[in-house]
C-alpha atoms as a PDB file:
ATOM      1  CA  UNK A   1       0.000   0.000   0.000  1.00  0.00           C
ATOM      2  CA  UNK A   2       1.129   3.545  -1.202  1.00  0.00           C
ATOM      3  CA  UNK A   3       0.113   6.269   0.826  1.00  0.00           C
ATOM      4  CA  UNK A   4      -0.031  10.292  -0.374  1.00  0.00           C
ATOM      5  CA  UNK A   5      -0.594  13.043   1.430  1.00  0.00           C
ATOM      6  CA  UNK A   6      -1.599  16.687   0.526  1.00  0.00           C
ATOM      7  CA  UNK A   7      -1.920  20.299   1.847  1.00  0.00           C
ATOM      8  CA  UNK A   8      -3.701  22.426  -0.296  1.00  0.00           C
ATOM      9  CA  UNK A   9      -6.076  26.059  -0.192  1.00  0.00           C
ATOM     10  CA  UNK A  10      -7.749  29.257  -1.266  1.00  0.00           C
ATOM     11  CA  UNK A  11      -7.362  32.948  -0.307  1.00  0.00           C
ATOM     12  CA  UNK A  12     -10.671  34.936  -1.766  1.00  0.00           C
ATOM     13  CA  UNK A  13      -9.429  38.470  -1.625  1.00  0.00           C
ATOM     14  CA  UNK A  14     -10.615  41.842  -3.448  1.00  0.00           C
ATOM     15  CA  UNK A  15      -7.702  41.837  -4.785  1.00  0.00           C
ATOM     16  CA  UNK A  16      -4.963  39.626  -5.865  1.00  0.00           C
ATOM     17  CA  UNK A  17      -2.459  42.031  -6.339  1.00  0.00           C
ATOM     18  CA  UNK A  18      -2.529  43.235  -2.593  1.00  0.00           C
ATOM     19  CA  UNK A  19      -1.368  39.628  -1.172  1.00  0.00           C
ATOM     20  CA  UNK A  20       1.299  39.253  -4.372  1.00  0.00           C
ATOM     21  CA  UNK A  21       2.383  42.851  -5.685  1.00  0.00           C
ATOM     22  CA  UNK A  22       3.900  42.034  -8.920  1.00  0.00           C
ATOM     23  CA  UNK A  23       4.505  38.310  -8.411  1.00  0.00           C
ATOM     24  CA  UNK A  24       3.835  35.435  -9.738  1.00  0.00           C
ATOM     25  CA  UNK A  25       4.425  33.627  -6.220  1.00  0.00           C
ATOM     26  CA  UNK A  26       5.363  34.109  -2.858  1.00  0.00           C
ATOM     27  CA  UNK A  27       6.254  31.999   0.076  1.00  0.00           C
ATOM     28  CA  UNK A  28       4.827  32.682   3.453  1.00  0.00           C
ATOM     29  CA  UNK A  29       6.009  30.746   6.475  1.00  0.00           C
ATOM     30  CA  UNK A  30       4.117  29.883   9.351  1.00  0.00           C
ATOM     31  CA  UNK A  31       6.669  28.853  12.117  1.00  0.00           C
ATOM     32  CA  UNK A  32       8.154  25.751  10.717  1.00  0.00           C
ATOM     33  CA  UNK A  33       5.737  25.492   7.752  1.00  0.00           C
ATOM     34  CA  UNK A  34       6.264  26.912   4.591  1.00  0.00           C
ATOM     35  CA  UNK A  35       3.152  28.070   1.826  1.00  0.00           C
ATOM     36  CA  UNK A  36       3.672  28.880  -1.723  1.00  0.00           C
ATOM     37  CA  UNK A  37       0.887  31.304  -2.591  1.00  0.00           C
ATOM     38  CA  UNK A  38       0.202  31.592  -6.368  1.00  0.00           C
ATOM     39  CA  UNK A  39      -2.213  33.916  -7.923  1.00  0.00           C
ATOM     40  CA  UNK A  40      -4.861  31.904 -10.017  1.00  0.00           C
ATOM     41  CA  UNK A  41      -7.204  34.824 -10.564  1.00  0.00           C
ATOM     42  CA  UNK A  42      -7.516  38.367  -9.721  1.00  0.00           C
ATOM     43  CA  UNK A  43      -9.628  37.588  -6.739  1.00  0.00           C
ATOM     44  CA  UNK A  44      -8.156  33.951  -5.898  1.00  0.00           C
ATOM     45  CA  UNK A  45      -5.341  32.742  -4.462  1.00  0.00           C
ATOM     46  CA  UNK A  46      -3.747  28.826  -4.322  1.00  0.00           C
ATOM     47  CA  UNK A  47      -2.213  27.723  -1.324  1.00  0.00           C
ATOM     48  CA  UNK A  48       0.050  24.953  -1.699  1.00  0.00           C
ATOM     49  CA  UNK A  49       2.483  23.329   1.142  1.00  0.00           C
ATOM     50  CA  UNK A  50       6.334  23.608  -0.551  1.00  0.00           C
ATOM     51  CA  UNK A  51       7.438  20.325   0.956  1.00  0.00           C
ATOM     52  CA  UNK A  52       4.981  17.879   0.367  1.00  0.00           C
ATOM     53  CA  UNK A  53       7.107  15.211   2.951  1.00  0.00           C
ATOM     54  CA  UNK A  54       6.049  17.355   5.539  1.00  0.00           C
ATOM     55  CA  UNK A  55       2.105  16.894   5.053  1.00  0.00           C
ATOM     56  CA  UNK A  56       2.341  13.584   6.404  1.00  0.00           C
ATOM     57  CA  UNK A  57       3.172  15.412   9.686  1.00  0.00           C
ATOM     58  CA  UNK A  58       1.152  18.519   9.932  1.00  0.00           C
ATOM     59  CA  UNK A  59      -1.994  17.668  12.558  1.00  0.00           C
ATOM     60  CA  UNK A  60      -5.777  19.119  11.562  1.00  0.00           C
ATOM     61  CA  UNK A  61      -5.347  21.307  14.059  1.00  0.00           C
ATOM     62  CA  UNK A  62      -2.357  23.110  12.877  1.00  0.00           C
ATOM     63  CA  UNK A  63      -4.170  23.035   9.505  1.00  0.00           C
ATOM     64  CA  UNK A  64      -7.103  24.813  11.354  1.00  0.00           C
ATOM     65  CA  UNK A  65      -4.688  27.639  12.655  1.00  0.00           C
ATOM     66  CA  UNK A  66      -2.721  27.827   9.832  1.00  0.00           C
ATOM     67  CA  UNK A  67      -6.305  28.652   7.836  1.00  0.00           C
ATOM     68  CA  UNK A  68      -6.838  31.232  10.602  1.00  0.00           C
ATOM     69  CA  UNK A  69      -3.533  33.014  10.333  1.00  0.00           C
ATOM     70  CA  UNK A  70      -3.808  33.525   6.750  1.00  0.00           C
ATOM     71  CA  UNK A  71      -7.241  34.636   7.038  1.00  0.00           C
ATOM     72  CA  UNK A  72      -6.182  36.927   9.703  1.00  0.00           C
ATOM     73  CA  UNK A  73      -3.165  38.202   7.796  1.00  0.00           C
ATOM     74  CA  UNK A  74      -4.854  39.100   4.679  1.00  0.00           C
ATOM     75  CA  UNK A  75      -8.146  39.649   5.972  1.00  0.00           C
ATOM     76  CA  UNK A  76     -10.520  37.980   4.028  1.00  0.00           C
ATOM     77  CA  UNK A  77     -11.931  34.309   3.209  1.00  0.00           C
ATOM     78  CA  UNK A  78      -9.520  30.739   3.508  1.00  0.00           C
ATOM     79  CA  UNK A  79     -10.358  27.442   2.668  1.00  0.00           C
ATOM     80  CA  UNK A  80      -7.947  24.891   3.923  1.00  0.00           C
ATOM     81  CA  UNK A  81      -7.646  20.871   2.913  1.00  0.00           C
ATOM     82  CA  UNK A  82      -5.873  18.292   3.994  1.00  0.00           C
ATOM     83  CA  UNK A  83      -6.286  14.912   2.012  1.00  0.00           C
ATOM     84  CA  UNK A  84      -4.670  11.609   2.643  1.00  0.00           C
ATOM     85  CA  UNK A  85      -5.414   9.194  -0.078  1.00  0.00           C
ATOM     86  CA  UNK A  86      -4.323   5.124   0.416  1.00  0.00           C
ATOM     87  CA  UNK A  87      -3.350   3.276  -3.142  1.00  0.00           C
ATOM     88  CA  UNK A  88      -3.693  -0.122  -2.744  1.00  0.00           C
ATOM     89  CA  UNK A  89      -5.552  -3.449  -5.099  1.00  0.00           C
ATOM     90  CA  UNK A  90      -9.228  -2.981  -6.081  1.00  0.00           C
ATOM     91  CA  UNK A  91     -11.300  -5.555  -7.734  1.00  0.00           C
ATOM     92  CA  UNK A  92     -12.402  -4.214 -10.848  1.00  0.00           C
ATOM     93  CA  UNK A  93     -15.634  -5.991 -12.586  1.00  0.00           C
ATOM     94  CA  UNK A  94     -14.222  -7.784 -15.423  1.00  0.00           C
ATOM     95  CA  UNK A  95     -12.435 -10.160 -12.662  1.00  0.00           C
ATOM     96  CA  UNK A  96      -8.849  -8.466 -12.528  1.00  0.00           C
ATOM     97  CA  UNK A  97      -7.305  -5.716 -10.412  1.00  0.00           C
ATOM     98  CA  UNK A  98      -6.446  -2.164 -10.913  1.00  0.00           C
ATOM     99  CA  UNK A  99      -3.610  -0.206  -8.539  1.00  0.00           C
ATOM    100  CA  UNK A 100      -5.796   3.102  -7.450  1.00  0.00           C
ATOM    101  CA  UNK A 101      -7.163   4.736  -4.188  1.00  0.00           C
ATOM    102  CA  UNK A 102      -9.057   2.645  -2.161  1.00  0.00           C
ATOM    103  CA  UNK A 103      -9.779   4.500   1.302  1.00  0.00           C
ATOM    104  CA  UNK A 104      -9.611   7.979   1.344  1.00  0.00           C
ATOM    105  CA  UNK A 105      -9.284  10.841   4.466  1.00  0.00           C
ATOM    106  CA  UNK A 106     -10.052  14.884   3.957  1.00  0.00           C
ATOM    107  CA  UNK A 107      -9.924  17.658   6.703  1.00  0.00           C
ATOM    108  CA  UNK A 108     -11.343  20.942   5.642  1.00  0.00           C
ATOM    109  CA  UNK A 109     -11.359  24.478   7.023  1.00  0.00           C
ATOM    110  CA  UNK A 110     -12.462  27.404   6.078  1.00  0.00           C
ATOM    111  CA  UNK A 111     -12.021  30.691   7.941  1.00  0.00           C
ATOM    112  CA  UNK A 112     -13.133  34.021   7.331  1.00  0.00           C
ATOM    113  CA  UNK A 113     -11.254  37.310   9.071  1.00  0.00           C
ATOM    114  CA  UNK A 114      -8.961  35.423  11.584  1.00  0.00           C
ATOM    115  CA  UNK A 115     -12.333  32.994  12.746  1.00  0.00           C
ATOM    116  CA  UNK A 116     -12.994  29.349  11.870  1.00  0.00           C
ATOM    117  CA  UNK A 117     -16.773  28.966  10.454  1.00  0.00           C
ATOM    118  CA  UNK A 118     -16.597  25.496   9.378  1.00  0.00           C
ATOM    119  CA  UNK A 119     -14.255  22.473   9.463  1.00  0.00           C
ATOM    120  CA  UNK A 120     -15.082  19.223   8.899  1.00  0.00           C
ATOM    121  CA  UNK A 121     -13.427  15.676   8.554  1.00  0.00           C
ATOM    122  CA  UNK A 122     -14.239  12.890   6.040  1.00  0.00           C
ATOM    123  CA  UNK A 123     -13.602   9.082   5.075  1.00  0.00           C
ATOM    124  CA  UNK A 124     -14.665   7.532   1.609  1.00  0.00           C
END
């Protein structure tokens, strides 16, 4: 069994330009973790972790306050995700087997202004 792990997110600002003046990306650390922010339109923002080894490591929780800092910092809307994905042997239905996900695990925040309003966890 394979397992992959992933740390990804949204900014919704007015305006892109504010959180990356003239860039096409920025990091932005929060204590030992490190964000790339990347502007994907001119009112959203991707959030991606820069070293993926780490996601393995990184609890909800610090998810959850990692969502609030950013929402606090650039005052406005963040939507956080966490997603842990197990590859393993699945019956397909002409008899044989095909390598792909077979249990699945997703943490989501979202925070608006420095303050949670939702987070929820998920297995499928």
């Amino acid at each position: 069994m394979d397992h992959e792990y992933s740390i990804s997110g949204r900014l919704w600002v007015d305006n892109a330009d504010s959180v990356l003046p003239g860039l096409d990306c920025r990091e932005y650390a929060i204590g030992d973790i490190v964000f790339l922010l990347s502007t994907t339109t001119a009112k959203e923002i991707q959030i991606i972790l820069k070293d993926k080894s780490k996601a393995v490591s990184i609890s909800d929780d610090k998810i959850a306050g990692c969502c609030a800092e950013l929402s606090r910092s650039f005052v406005c809307r963040v939507r956080m995700e966490k997603l842990h994905e197990e590859y393993g042997n699945a019956n397909v239905f002409n008899g044989g087997s095909d390598y792909e996900v077979v249990c699945a695990d997703r943490f989501v925040c979202e925070c608006l202004n420095g303050k949670e309003v939702s987070r929820e966890k998920e297995s499928f």
